[in-house]
PDB file of N, CA and C in Angstrom:
ATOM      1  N   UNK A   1     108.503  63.854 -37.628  1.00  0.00           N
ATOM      2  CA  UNK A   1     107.435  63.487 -36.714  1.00  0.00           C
ATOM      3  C   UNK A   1     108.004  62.943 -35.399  1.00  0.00           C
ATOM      4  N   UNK A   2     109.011  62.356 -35.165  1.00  0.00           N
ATOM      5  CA  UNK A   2     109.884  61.502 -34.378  1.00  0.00           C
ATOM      6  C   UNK A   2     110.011  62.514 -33.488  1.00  0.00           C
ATOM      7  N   UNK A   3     110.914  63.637 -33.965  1.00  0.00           N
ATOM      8  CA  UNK A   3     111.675  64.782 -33.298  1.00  0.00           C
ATOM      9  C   UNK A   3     110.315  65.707 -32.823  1.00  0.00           C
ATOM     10  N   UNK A   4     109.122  66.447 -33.022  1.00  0.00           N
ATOM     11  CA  UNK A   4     108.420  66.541 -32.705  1.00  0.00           C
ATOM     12  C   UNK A   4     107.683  66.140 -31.727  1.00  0.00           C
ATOM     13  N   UNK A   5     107.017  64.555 -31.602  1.00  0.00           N
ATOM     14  CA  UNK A   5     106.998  63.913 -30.427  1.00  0.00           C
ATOM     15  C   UNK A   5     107.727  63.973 -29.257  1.00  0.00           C
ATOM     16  N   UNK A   6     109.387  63.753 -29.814  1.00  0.00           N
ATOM     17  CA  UNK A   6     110.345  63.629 -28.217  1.00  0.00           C
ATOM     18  C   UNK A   6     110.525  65.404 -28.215  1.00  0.00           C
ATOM     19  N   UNK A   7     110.170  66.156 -28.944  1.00  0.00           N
ATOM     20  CA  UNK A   7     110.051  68.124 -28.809  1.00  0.00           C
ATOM     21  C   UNK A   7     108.999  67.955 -27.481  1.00  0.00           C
ATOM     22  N   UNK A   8     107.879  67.828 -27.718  1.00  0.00           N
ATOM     23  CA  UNK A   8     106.519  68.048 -26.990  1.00  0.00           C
ATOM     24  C   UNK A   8     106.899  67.118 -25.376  1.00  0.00           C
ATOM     25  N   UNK A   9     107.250  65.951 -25.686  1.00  0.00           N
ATOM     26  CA  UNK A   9     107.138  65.243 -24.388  1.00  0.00           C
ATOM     27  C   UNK A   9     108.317  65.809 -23.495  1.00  0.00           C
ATOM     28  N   UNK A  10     109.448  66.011 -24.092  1.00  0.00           N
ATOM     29  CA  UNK A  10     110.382  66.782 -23.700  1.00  0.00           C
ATOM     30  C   UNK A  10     110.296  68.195 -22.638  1.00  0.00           C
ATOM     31  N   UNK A  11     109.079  68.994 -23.660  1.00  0.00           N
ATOM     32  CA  UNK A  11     108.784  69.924 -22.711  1.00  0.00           C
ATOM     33  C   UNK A  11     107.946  69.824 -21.918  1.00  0.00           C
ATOM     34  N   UNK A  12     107.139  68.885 -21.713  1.00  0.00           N
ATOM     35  CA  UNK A  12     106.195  68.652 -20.870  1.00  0.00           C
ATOM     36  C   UNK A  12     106.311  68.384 -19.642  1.00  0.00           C
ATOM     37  N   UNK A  13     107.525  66.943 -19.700  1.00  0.00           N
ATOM     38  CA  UNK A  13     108.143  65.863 -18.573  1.00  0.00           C
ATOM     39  C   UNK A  13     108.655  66.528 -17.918  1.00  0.00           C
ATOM     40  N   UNK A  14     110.309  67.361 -18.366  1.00  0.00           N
ATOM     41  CA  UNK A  14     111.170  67.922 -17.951  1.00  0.00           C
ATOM     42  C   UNK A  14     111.617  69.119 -17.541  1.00  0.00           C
ATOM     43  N   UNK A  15     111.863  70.043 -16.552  1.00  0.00           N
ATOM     44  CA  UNK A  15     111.885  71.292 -16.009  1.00  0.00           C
ATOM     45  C   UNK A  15     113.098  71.893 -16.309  1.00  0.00           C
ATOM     46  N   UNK A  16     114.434  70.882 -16.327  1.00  0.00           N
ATOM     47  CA  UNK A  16     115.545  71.263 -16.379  1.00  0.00           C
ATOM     48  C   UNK A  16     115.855  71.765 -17.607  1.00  0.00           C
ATOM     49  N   UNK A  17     115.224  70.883 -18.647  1.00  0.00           N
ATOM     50  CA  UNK A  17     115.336  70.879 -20.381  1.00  0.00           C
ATOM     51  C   UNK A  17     116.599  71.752 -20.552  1.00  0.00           C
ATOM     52  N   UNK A  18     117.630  70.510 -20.051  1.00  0.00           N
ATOM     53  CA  UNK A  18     118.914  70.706 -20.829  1.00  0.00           C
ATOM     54  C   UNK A  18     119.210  69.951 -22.376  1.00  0.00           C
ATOM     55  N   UNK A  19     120.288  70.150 -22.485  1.00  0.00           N
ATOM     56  CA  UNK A  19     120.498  69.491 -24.003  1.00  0.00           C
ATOM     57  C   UNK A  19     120.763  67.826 -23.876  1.00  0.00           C
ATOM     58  N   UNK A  20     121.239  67.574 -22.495  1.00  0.00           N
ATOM     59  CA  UNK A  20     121.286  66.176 -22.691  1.00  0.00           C
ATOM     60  C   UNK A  20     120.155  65.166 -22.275  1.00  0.00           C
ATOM     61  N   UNK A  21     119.023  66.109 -21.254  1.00  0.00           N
ATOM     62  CA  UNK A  21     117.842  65.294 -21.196  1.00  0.00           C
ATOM     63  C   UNK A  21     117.279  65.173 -22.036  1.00  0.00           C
ATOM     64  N   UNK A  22     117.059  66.554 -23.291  1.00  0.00           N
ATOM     65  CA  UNK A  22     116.518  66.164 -24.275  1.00  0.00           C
ATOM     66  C   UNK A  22     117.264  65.248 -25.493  1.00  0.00           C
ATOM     67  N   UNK A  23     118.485  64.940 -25.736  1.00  0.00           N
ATOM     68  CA  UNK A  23     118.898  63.869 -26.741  1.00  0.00           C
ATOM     69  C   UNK A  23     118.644  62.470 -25.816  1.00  0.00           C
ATOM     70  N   UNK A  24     118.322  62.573 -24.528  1.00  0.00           N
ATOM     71  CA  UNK A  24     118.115  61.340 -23.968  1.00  0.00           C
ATOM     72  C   UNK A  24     116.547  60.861 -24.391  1.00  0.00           C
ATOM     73  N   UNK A  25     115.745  61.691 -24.248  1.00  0.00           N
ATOM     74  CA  UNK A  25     114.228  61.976 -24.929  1.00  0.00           C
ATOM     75  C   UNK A  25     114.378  61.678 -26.351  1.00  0.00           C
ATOM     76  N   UNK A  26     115.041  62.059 -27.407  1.00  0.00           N
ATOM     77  CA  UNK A  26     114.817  61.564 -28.553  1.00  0.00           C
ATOM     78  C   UNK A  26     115.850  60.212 -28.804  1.00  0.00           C
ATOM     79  N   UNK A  27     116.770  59.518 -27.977  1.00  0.00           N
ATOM     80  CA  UNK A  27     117.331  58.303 -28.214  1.00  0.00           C
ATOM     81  C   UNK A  27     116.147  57.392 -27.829  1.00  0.00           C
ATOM     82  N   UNK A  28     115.573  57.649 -26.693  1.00  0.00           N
ATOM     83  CA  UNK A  28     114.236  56.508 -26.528  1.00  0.00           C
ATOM     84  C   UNK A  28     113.431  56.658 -27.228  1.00  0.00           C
ATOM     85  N   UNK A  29     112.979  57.970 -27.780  1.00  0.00           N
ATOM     86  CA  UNK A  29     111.584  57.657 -28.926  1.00  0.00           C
ATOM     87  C   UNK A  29     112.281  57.018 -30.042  1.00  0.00           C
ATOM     88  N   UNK A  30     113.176  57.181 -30.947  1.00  0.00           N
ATOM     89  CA  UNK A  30     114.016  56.602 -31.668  1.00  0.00           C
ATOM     90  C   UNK A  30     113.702  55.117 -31.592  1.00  0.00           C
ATOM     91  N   UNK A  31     114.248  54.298 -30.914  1.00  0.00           N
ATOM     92  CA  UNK A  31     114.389  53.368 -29.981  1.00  0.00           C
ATOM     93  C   UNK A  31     113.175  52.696 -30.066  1.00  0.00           C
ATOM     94  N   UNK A  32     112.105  53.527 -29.372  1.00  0.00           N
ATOM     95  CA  UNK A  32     110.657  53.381 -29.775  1.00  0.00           C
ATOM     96  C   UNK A  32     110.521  52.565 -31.573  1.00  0.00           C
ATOM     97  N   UNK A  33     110.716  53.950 -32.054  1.00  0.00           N
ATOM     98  CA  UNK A  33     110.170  53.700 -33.119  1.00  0.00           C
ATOM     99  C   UNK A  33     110.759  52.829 -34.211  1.00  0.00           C
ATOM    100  N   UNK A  34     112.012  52.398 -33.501  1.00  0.00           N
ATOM    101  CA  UNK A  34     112.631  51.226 -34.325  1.00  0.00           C
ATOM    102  C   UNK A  34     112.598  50.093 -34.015  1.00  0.00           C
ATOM    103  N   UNK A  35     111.612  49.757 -33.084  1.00  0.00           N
ATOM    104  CA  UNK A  35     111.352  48.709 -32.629  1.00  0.00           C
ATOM    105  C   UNK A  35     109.806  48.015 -33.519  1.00  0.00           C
ATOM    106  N   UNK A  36     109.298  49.277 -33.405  1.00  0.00           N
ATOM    107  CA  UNK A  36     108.180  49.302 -34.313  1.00  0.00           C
ATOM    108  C   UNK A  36     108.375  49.010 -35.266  1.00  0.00           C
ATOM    109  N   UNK A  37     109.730  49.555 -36.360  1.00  0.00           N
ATOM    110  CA  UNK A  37     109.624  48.842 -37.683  1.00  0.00           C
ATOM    111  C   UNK A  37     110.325  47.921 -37.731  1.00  0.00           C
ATOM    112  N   UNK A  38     110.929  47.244 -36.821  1.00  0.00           N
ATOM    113  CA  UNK A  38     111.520  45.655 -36.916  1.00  0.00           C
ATOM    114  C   UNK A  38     110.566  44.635 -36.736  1.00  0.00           C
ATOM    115  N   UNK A  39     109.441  45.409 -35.932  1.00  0.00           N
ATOM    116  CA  UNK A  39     108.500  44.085 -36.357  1.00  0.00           C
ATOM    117  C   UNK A  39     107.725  43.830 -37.253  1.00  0.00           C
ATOM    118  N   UNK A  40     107.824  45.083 -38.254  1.00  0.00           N
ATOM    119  CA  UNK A  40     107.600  44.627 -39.924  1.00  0.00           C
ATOM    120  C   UNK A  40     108.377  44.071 -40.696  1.00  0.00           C
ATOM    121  N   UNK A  41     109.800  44.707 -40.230  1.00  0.00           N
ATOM    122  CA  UNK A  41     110.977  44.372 -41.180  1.00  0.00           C
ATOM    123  C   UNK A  41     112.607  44.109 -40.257  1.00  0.00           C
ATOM    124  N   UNK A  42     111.950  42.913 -39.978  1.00  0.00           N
ATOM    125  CA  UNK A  42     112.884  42.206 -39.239  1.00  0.00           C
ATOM    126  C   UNK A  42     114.614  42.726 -39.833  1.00  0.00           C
ATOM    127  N   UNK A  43     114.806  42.676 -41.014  1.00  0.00           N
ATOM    128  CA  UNK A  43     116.713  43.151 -41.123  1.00  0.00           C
ATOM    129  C   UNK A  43     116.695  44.489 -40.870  1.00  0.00           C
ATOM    130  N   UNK A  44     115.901  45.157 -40.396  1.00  0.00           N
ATOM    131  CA  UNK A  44     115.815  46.791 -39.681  1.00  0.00           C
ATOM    132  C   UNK A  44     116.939  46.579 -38.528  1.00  0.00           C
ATOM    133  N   UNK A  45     117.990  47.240 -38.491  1.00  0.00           N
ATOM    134  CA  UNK A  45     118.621  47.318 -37.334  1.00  0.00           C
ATOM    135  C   UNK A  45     118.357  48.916 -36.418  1.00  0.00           C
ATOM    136  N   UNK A  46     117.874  48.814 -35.548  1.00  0.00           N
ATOM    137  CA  UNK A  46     117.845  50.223 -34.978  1.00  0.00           C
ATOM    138  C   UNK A  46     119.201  50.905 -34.168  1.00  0.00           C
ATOM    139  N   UNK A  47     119.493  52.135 -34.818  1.00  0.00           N
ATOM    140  CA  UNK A  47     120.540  52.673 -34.545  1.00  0.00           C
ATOM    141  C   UNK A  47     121.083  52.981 -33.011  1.00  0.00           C
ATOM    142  N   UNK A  48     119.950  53.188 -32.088  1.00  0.00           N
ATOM    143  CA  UNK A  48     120.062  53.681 -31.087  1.00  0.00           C
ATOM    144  C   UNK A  48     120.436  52.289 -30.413  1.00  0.00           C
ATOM    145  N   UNK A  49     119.842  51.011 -30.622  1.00  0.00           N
ATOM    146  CA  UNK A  49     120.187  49.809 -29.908  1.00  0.00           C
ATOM    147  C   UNK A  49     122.040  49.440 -30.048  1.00  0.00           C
ATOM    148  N   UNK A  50     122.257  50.034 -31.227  1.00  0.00           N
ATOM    149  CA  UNK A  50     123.663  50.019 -31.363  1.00  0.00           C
ATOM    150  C   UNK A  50     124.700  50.670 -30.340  1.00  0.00           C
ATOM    151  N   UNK A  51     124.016  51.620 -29.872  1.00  0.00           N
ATOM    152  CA  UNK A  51     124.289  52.543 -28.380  1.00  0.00           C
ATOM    153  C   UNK A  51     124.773  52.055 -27.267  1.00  0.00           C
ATOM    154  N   UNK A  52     123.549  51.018 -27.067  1.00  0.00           N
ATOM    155  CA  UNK A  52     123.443  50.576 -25.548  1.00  0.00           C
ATOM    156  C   UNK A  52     124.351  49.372 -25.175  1.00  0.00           C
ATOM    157  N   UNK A  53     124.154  49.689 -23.744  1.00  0.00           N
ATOM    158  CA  UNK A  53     125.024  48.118 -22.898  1.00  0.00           C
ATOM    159  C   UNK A  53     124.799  48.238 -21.611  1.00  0.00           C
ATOM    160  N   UNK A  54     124.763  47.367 -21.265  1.00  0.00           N
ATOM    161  CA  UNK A  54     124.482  46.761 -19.595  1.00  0.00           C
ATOM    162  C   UNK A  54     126.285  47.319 -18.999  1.00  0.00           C
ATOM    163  N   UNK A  55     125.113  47.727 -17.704  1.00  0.00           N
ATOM    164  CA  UNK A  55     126.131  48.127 -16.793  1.00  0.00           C
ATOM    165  C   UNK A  55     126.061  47.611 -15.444  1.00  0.00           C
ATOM    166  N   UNK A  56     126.864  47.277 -14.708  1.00  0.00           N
ATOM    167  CA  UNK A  56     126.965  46.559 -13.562  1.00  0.00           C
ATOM    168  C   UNK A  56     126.845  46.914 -12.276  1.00  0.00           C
ATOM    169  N   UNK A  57     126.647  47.264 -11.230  1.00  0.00           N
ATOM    170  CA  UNK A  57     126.989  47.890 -10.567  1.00  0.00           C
ATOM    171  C   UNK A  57     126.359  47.047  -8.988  1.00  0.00           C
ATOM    172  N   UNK A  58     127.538  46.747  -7.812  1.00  0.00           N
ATOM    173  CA  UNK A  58     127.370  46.623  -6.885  1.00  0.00           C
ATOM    174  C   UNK A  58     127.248  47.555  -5.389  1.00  0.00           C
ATOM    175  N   UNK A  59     126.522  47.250  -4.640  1.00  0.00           N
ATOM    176  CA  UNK A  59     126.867  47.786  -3.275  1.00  0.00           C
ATOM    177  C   UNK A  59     127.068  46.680  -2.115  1.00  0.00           C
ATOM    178  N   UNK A  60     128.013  47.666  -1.547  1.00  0.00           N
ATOM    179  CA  UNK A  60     127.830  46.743  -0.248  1.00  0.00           C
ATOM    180  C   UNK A  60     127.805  47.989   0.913  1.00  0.00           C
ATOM    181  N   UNK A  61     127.118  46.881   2.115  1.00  0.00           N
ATOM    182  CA  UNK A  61     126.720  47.961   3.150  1.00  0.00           C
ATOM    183  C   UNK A  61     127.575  47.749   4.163  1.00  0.00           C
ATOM    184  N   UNK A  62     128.471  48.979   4.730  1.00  0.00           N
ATOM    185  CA  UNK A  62     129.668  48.972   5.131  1.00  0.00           C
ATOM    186  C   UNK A  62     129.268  48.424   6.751  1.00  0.00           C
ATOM    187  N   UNK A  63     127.729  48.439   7.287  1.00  0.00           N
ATOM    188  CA  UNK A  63     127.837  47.690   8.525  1.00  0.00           C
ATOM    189  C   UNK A  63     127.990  46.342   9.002  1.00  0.00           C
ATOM    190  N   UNK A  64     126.973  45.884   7.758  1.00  0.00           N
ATOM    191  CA  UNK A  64     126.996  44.545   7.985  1.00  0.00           C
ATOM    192  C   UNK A  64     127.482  43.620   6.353  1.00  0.00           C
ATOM    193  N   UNK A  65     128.331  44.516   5.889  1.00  0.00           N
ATOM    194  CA  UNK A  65     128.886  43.781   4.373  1.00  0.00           C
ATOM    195  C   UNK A  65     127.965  42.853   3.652  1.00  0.00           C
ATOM    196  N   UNK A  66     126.618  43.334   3.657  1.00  0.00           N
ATOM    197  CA  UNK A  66     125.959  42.748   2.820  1.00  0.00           C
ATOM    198  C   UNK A  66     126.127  43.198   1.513  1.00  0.00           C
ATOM    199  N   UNK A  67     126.248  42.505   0.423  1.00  0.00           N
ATOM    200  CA  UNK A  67     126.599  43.097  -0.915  1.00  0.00           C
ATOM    201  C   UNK A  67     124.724  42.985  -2.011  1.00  0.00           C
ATOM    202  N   UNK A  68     124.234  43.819  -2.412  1.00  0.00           N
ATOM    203  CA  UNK A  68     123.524  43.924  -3.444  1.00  0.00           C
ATOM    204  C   UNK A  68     123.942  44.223  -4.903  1.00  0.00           C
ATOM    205  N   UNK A  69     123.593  43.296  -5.914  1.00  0.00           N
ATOM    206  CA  UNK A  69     124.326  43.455  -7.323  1.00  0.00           C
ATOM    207  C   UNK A  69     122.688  43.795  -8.286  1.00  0.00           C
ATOM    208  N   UNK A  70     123.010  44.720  -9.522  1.00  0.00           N
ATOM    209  CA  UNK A  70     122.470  44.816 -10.203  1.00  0.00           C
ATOM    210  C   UNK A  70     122.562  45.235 -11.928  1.00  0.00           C
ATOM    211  N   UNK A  71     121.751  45.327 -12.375  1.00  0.00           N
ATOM    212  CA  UNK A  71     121.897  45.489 -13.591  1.00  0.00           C
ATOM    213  C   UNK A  71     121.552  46.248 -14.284  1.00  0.00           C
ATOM    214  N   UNK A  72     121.502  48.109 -15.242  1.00  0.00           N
ATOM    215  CA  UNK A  72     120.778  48.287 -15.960  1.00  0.00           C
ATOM    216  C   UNK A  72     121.817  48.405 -17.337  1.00  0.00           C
ATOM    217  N   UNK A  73     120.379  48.736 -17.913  1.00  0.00           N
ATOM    218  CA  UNK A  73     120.881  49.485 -19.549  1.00  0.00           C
ATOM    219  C   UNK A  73     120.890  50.451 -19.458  1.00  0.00           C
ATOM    220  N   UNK A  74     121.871  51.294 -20.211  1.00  0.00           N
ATOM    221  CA  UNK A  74     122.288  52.648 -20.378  1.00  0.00           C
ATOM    222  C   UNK A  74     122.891  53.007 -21.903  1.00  0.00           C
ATOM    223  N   UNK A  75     123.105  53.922 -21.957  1.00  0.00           N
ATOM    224  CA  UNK A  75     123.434  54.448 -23.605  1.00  0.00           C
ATOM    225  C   UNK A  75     124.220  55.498 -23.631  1.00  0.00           C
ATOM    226  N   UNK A  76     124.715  55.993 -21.959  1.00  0.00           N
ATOM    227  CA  UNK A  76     125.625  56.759 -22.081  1.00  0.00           C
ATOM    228  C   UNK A  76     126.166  56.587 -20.792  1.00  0.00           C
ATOM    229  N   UNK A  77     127.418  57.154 -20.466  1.00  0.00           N
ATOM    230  CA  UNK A  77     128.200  57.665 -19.207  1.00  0.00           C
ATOM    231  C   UNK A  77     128.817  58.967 -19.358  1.00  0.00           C
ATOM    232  N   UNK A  78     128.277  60.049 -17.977  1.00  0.00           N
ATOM    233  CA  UNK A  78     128.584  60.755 -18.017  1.00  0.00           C
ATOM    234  C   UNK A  78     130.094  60.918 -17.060  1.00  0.00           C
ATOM    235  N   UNK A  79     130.663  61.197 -18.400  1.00  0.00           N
ATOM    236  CA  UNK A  79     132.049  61.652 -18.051  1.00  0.00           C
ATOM    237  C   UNK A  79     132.630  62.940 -18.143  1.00  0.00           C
ATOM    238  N   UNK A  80     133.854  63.093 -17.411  1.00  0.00           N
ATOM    239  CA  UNK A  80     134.401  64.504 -16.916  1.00  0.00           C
ATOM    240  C   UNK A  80     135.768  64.434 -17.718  1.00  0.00           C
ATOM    241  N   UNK A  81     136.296  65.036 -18.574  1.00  0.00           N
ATOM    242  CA  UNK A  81     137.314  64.861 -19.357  1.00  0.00           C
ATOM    243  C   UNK A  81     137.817  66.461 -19.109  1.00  0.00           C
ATOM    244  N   UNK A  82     138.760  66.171 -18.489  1.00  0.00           N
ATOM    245  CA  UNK A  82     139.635  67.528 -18.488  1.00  0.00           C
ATOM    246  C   UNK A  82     140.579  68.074 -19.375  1.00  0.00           C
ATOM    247  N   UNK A  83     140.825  69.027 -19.262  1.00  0.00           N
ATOM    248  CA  UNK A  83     142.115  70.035 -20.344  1.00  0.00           C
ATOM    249  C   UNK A  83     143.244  69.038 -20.910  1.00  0.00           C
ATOM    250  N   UNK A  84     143.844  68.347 -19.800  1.00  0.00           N
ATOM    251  CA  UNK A  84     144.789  67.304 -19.530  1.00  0.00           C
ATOM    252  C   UNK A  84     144.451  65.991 -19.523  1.00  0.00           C
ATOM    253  N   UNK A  85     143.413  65.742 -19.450  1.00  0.00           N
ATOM    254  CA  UNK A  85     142.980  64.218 -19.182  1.00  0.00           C
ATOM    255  C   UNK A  85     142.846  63.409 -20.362  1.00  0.00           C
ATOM    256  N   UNK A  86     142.303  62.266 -20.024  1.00  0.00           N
ATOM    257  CA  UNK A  86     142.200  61.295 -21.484  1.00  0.00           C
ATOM    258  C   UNK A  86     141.067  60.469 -20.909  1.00  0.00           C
ATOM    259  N   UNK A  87     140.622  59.430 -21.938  1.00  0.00           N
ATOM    260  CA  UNK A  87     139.309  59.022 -22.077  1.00  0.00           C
ATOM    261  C   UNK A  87     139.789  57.511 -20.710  1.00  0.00           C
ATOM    262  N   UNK A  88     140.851  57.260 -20.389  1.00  0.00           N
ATOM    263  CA  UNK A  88     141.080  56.222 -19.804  1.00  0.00           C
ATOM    264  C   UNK A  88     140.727  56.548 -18.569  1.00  0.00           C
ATOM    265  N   UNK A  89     141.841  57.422 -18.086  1.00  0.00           N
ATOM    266  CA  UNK A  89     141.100  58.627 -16.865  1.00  0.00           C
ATOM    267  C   UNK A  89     139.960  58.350 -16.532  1.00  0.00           C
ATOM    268  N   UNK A  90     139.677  59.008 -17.215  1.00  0.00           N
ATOM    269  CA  UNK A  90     137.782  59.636 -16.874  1.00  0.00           C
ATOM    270  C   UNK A  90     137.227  58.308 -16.847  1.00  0.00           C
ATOM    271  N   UNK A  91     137.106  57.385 -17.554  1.00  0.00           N
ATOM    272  CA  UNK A  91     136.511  56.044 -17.333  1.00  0.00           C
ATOM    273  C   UNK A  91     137.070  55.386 -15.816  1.00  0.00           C
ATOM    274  N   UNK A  92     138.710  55.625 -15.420  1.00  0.00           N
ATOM    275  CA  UNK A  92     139.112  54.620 -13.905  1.00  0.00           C
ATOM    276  C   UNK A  92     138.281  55.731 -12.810  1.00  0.00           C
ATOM    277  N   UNK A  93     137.840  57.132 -12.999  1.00  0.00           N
ATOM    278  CA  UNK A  93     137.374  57.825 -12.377  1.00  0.00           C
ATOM    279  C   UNK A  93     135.409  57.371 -12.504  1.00  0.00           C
ATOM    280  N   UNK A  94     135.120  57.059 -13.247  1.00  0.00           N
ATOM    281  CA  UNK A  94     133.523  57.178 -13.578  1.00  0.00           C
ATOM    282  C   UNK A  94     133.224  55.632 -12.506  1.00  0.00           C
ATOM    283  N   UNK A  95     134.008  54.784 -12.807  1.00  0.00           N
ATOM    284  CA  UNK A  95     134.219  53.953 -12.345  1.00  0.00           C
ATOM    285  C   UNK A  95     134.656  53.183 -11.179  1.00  0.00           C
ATOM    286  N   UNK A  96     135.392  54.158 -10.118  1.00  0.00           N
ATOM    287  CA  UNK A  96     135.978  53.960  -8.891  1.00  0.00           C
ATOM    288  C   UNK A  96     134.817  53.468  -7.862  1.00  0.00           C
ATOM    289  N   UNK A  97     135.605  53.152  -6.883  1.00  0.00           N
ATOM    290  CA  UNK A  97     134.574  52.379  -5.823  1.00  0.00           C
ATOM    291  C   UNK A  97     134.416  53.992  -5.316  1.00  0.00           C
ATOM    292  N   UNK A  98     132.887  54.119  -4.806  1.00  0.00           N
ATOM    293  CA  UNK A  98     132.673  55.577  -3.939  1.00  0.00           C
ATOM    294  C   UNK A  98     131.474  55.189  -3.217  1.00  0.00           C
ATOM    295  N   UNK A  99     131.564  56.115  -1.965  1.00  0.00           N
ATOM    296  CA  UNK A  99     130.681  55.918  -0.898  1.00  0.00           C
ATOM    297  C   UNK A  99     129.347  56.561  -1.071  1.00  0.00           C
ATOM    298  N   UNK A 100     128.544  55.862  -0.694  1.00  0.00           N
ATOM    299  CA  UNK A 100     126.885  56.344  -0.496  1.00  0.00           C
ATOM    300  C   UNK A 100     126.454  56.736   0.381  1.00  0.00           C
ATOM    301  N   UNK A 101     126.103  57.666   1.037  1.00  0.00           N
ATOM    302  CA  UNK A 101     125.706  57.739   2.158  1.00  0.00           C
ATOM    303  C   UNK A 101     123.858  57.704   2.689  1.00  0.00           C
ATOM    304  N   UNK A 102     123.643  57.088   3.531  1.00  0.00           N
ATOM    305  CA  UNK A 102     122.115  56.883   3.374  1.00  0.00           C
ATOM    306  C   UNK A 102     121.139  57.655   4.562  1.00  0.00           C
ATOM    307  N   UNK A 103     120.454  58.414   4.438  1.00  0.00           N
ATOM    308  CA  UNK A 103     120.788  59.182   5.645  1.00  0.00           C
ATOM    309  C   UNK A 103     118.890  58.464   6.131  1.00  0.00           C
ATOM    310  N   UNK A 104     118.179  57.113   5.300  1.00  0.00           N
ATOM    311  CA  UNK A 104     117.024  56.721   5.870  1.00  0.00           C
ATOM    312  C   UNK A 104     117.173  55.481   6.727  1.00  0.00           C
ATOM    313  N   UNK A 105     118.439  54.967   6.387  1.00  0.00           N
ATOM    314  CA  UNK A 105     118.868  53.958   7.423  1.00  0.00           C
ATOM    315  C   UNK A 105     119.299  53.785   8.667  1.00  0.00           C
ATOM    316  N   UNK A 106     117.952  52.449   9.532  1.00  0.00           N
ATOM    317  CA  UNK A 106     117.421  52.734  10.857  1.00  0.00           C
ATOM    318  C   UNK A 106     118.034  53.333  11.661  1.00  0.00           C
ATOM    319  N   UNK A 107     118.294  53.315  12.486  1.00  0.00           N
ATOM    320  CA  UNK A 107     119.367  53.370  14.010  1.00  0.00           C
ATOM    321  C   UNK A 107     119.876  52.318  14.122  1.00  0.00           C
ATOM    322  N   UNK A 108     121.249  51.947  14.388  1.00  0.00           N
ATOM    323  CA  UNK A 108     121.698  51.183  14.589  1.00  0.00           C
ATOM    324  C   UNK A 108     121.943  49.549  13.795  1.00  0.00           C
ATOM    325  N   UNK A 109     121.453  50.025  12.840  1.00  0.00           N
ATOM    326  CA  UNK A 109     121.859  48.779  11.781  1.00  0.00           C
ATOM    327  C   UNK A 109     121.225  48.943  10.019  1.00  0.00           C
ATOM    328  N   UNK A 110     121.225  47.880   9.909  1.00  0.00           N
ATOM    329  CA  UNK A 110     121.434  47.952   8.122  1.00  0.00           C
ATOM    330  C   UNK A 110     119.963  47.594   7.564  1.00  0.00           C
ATOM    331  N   UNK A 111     119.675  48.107   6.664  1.00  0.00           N
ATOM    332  CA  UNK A 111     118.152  48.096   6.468  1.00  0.00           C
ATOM    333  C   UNK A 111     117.582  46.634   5.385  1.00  0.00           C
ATOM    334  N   UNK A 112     118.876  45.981   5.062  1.00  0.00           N
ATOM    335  CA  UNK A 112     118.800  44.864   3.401  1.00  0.00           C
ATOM    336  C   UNK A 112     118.134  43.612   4.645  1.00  0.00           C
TER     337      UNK A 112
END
């Protein structure tokens, strides 16, 4: 019934309906629905919460070095692991400082 639900909403929401939007679609109904039975049965651990973790992530704005920090949850990172590469790699790469470019910010100064 689970898989069904995140089947239907899956095709509904999403245009791209690749394979990883849809396991992203059934980790949140999951998620959903184990939330639901922990509040019957509190020693329920839900599998998908086992997944997740806060991720960090700052900007700063290169005119006037104002820095904005924030926070979400996530349950995956998409990483690029090459022929040659290793999981350390790909993490100092997923991870590197990289530029944003903003192409709605005013004339002549910084929009924060």
């Amino acid at each position: 019934m689970i898989f069904r639900h995140a089947f239907d909403v899956f095709l509904h929401a999403f245009f791209s309906q690749d394979a990883h939007e849809f396991l992203m679609v059934c980790l949140a109904r999951l998620k959903e629905e184990g939330e639901l039975l922990q509040s019957s049965w509190p020693q329920y651990t839900c599998p998908v919460a086992n997944m997740e973790f806060l991720l960090k992530r700052r900007r700063t704005c290169d005119s006037c070095g104002f820095q904005s920090s924030f926070t979400e949850e996530s349950n995956y990172l998409s990483l690029v692991i090459g022929p040659q590469g290793c999981l350390v790699d790909s993490l100092q790469q997923y991870f590197k400082v990289s530029d944003i470019t903003d192409d709605i910010t005013p004339a002549g100064g910084c929009r924060f």
